[in-house]
C-alpha atoms as a PDB file:
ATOM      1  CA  UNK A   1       6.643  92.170-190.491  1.00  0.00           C
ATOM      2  CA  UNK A   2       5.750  93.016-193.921  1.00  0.00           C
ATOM      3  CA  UNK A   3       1.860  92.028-193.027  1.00  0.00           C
ATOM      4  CA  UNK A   4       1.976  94.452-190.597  1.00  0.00           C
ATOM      5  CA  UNK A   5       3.617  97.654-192.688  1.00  0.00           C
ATOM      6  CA  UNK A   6       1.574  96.680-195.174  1.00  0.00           C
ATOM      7  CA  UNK A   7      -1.762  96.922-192.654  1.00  0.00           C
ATOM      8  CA  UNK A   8      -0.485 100.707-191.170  1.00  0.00           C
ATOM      9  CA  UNK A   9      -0.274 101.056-194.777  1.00  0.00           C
ATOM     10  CA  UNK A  10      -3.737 100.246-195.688  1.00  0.00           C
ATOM     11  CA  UNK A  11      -4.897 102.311-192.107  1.00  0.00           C
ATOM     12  CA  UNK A  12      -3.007 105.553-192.793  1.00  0.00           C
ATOM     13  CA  UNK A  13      -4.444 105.838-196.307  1.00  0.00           C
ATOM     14  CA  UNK A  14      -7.993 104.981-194.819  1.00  0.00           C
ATOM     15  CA  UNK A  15      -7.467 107.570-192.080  1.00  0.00           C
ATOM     16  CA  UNK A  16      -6.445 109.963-194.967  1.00  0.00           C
ATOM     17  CA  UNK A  17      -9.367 109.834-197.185  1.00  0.00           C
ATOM     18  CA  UNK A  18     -11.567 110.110-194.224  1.00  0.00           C
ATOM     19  CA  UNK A  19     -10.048 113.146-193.415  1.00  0.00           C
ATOM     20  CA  UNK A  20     -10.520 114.109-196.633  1.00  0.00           C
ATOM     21  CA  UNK A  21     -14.012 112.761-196.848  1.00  0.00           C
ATOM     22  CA  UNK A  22     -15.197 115.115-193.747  1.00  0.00           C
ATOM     23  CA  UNK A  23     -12.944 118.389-194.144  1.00  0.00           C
ATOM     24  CA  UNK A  24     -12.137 118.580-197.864  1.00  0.00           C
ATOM     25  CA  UNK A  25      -8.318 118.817-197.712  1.00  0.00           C
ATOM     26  CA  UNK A  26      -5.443 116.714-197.068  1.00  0.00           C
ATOM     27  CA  UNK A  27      -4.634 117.264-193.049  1.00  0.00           C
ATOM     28  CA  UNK A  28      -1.109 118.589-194.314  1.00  0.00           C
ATOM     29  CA  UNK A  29      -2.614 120.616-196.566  1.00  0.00           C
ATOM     30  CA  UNK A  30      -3.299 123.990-195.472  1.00  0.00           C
ATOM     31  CA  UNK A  31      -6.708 125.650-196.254  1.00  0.00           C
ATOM     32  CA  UNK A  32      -6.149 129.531-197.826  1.00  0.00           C
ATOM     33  CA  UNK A  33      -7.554 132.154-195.235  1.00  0.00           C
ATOM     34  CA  UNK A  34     -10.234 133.033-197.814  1.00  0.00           C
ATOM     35  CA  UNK A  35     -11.380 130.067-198.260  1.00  0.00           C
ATOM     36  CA  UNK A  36     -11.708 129.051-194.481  1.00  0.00           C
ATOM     37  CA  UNK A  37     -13.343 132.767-194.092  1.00  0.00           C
ATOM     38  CA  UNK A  38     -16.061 131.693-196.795  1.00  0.00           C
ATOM     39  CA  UNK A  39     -16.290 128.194-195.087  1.00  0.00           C
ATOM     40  CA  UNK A  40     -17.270 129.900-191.736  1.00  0.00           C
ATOM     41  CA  UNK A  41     -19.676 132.033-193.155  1.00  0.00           C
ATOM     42  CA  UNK A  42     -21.410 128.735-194.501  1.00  0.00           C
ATOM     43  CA  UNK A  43     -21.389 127.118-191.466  1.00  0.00           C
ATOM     44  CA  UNK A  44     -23.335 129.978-189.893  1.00  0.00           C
ATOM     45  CA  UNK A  45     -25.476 129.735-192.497  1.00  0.00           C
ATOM     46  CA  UNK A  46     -26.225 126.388-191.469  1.00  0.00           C
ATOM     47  CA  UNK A  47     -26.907 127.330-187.881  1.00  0.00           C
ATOM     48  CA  UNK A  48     -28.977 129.660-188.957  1.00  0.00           C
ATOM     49  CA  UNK A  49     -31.316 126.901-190.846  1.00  0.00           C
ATOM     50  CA  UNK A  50     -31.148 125.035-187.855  1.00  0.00           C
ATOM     51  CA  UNK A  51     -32.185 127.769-185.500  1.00  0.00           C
ATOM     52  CA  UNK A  52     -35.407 128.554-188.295  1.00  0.00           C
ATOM     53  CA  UNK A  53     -36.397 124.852-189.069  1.00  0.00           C
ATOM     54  CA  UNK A  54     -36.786 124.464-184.563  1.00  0.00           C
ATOM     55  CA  UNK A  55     -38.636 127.811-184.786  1.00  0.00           C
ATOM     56  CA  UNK A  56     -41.205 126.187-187.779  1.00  0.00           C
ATOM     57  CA  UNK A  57     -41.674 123.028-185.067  1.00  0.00           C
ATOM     58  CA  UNK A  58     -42.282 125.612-182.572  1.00  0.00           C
ATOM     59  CA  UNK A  59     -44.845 126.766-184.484  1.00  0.00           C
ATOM     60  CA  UNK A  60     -46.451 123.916-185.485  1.00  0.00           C
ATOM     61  CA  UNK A  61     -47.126 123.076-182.014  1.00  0.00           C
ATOM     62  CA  UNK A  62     -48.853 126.683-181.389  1.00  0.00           C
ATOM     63  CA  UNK A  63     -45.897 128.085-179.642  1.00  0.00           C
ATOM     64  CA  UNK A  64     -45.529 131.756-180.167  1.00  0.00           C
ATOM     65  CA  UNK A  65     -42.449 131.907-182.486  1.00  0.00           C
ATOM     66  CA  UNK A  66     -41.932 136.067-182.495  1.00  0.00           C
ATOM     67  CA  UNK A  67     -38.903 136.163-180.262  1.00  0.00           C
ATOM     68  CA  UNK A  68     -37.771 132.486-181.567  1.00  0.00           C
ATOM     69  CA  UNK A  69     -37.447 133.674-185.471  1.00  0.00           C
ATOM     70  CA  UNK A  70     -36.230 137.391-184.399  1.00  0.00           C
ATOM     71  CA  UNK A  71     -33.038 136.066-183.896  1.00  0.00           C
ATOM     72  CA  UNK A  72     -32.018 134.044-187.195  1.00  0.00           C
ATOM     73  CA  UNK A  73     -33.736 137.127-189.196  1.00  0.00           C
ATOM     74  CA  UNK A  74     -31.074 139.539-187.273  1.00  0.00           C
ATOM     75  CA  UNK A  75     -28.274 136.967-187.900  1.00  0.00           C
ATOM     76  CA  UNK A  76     -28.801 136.510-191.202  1.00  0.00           C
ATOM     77  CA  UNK A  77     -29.234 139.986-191.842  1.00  0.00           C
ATOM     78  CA  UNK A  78     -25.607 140.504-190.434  1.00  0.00           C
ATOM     79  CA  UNK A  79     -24.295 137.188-192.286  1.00  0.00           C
ATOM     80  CA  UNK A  80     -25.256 139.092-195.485  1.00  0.00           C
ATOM     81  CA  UNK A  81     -23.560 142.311-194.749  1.00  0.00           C
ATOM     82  CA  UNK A  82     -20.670 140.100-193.589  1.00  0.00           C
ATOM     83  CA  UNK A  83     -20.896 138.251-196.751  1.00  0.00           C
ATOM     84  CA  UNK A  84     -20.962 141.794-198.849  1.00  0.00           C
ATOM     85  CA  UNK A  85     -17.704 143.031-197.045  1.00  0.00           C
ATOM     86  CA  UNK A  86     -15.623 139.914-197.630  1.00  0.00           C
ATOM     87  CA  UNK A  87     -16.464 139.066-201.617  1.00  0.00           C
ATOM     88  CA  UNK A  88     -14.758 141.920-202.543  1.00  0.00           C
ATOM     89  CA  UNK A  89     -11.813 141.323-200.864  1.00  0.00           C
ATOM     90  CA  UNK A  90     -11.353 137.463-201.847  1.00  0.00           C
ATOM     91  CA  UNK A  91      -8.473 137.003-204.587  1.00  0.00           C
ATOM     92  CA  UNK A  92      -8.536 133.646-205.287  1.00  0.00           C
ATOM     93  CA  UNK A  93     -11.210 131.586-207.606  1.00  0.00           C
ATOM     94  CA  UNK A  94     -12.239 129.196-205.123  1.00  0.00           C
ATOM     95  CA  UNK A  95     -13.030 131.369-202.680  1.00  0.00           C
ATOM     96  CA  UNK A  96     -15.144 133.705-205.192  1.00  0.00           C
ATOM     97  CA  UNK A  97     -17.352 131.002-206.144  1.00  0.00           C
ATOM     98  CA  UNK A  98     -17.676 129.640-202.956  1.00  0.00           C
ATOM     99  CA  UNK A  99     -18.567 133.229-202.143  1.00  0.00           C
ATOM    100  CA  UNK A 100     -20.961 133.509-204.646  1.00  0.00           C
ATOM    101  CA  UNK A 101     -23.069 130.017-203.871  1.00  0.00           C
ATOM    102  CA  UNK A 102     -23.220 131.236-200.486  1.00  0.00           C
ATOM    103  CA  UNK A 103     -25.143 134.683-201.682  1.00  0.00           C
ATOM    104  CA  UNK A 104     -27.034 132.084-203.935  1.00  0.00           C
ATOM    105  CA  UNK A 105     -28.004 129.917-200.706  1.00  0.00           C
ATOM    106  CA  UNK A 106     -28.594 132.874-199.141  1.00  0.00           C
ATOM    107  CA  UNK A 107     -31.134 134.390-201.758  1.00  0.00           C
ATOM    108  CA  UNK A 108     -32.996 130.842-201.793  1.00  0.00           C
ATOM    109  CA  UNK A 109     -33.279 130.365-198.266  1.00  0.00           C
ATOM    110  CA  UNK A 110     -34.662 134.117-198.026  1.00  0.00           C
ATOM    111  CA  UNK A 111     -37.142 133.030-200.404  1.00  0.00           C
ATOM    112  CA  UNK A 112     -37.800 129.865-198.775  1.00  0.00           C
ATOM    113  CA  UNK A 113     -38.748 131.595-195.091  1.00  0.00           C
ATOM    114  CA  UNK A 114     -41.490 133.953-196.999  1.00  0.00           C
END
């Protein structure tokens, strides 16, 4: 009996940090709305790289890429304005600097696609 507490033990804790690993936050732990509004932003980012990097392969293989790049350019022109309306509304620290290393990523990956 105690081998087997003691192995749910050991398999909720590895669950935990998992959980931890991949979100960032205790599941019981709530994220702040800022912070998850920030986070979303960041993932569209990401999408956004994506969507660009597939356009590049395009490319490479002598596909015409106008109407495959015209639409991360217009998304990430709208993830910036997006991105201007919320940082002056976030309160808390965490969400300010994520904030702020998004406009960062933002700025570098602006000066990446030229």
């Amino acid at each position: 009996m105690k081998r087997f507490l003691l192995l749910l033990l050991v398999l909720g804790a590895a669950g935990t940090g998992a959980y931890y690993v991949a979100n960032g936050h205790l599941p019981w732990v709530t994220v702040p709305i800022e912070e998850a509004e920030v986070a979303a932003l960041e993932e569209e980012l990401q999408l956004i790289r994506q969507q660009w990097k597939q356009a590049g392969r395009a490319g490479a293989l002598g596909v015409d890429t106008s109407s495959i790049t015209d639409g991360p350019l217009a998304k990430l022109e709208q993830l910036e304005k997006r991105l201007a309306e919320v940082l002056p509304r976030l309160k808390t620290g965490e969400a300010r600097n994520q904030a702020v290393q998004l406009r960062r990523d933002l700025a570098s990956f602006k000066s990446e696609m030229r």
